[in-house]
Protein backbone atom coordinates (compact mmCIF):
# COMPACT_ATOMS: atom_id res chain seq x y z
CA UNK A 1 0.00 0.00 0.00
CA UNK A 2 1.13 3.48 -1.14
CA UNK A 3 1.83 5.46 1.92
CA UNK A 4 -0.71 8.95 1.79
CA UNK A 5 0.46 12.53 0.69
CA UNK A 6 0.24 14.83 3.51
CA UNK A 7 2.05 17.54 1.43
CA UNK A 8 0.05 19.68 -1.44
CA UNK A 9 0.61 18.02 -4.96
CA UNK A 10 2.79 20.09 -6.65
CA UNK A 11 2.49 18.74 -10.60
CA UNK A 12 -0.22 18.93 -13.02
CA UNK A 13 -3.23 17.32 -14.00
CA UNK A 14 -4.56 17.67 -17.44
CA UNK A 15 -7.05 16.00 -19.71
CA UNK A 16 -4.30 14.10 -21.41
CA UNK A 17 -2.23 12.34 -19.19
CA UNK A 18 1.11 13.43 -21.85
CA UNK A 19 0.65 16.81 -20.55
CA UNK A 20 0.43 15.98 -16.93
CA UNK A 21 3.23 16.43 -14.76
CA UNK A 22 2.96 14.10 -11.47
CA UNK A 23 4.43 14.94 -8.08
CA UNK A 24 6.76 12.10 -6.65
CA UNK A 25 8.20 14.47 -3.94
CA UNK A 26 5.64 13.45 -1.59
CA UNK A 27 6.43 9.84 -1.62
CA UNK A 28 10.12 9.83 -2.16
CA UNK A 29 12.30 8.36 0.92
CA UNK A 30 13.74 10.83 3.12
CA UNK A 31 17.66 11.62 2.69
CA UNK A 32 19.93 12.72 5.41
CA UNK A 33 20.32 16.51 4.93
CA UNK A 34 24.28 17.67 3.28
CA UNK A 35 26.79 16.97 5.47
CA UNK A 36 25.22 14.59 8.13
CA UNK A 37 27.52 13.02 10.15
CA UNK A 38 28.20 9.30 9.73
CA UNK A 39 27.15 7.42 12.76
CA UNK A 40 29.70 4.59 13.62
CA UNK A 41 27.72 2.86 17.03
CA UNK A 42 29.68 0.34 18.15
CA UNK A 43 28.74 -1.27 21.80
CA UNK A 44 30.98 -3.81 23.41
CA UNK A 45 29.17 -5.93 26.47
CA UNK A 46 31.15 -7.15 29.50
CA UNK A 47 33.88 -4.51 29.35
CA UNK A 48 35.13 -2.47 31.82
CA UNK A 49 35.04 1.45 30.60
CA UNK A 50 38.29 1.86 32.08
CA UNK A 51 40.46 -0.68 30.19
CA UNK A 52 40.72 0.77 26.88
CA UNK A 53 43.25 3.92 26.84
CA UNK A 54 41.08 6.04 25.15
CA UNK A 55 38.82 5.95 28.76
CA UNK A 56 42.11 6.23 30.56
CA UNK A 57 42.75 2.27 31.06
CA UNK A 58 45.74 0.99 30.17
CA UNK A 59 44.86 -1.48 27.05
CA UNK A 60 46.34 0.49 24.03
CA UNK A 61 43.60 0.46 21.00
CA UNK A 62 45.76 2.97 18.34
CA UNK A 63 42.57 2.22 16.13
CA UNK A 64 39.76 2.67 18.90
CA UNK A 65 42.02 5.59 19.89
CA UNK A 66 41.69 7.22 16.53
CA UNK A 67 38.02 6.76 16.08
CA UNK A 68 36.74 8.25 19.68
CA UNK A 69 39.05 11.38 18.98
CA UNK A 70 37.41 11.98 15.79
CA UNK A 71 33.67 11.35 17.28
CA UNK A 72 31.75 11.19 20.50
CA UNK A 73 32.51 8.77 23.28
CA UNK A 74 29.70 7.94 25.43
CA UNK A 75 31.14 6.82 29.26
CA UNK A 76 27.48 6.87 30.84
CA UNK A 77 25.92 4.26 28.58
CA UNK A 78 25.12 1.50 30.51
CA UNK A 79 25.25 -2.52 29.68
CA UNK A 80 25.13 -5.32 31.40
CA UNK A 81 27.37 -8.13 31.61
CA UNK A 82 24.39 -10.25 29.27
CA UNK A 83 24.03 -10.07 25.93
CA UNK A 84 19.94 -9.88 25.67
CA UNK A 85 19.62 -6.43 27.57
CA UNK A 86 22.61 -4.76 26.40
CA UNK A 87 21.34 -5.34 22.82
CA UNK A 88 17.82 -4.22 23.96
CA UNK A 89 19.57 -0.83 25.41
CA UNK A 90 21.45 -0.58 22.33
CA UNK A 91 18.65 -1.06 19.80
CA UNK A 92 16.16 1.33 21.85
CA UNK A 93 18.44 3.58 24.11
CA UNK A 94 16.82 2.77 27.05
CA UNK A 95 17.30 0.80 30.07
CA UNK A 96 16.50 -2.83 29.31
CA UNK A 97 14.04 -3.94 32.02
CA UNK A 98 11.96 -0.87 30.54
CA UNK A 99 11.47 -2.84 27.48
CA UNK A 100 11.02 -6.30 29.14
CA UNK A 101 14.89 -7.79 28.59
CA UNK A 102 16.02 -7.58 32.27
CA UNK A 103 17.70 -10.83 31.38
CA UNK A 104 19.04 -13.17 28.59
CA UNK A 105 16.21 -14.95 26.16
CA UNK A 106 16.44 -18.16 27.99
CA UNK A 107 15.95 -16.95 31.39
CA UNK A 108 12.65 -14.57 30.91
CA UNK A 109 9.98 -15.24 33.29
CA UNK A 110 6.77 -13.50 32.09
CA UNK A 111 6.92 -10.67 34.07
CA UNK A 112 6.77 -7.11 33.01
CA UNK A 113 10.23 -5.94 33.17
CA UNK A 114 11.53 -9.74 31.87
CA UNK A 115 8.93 -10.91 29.36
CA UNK A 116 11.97 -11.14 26.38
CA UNK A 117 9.65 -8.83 24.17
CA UNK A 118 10.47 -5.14 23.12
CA UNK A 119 7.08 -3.57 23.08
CA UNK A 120 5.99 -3.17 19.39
CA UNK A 121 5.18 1.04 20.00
CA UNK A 122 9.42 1.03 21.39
CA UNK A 123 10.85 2.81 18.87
CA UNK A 124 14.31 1.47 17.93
CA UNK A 125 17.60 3.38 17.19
CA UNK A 126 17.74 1.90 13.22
CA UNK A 127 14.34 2.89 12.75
CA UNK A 128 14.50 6.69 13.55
CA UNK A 129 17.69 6.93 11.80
CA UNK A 130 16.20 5.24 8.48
CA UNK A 131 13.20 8.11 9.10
CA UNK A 132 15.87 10.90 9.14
CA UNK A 133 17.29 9.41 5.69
CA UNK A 134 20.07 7.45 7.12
CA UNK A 135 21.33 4.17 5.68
CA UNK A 136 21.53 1.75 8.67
CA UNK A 137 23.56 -1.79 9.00
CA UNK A 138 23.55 -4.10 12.46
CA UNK A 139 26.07 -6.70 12.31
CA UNK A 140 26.80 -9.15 15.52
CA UNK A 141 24.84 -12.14 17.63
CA UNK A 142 21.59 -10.61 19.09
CA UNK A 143 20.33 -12.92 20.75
CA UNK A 144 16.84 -11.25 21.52
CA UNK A 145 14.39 -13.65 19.74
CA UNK A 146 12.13 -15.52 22.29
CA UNK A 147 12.92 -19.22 22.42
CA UNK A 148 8.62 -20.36 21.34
């Protein structure tokens, strides 16, 4: 299904449809405006903030070095040391027992906070980026599928 124009048609109609000039502008996928930054989000689980060198630690990462300097280094993200909710916080920036992943797939228990079940109206990270124009790829295990 075509999705509706909410914007005033801007081509022509005229008797004969080789004079008519249609209006795609409405319906054409948004673009990132010039210039938008690239968006590199990378989220490692189980990993104390304080090894790397670019937090301070003493690990040397010369390539993780060089790509925080150049962008933005979030230090009061927080993840867990399971991989379930610290995809869920990653996907929907927001704590994961507010979007029912307190815990890994295989350990959900049907409550509220730890159902194993983003809420469908949770809007995710890739999805408001694709409505702002932006290309968006997810690579890894995310382990966030409900075992039935």
């Amino acid at each position: 299904m075509a999705p509706e124009a909410t914007e005033a048609f801007n081509g022509t109609i005229e008797l004969d449809i080789r004079d008519s000039e249609p209006d795609w502008g409405p319906y054409a996928a948004p673009v990132a405006p010039e210039h938008s930054p690239n968006i590199l989000y990378l989220v490692w689980d189980d990993v104390g903030i304080a090894t790397w060198d670019c937090f301070g630690g003493l690990v040397e990462m010369p390539a993780m070095t060089r790509v925080a300097e150049r962008g933005v280094r979030l230090s009061q993200f927080h993840t867990t040391a399971l991989c379930s909710p610290t995809r869920a916080s990653l996907l929907t920036g927001r704590n994961a027992t507010t979007v029912g992943m307190a815990t890994i797939e295989e350990f959900t228990d049907g409550f509220p906070n730890c159902n194993g079940r983003i809420p469908a109206d949770t809007a995710l990270l890739p999805e408001v980026l694709a409505e702002h124009g932006y290309n968006t790829y997810c690579v890894g295990k995310w382990h966030l599928t409900p075992l039935e």
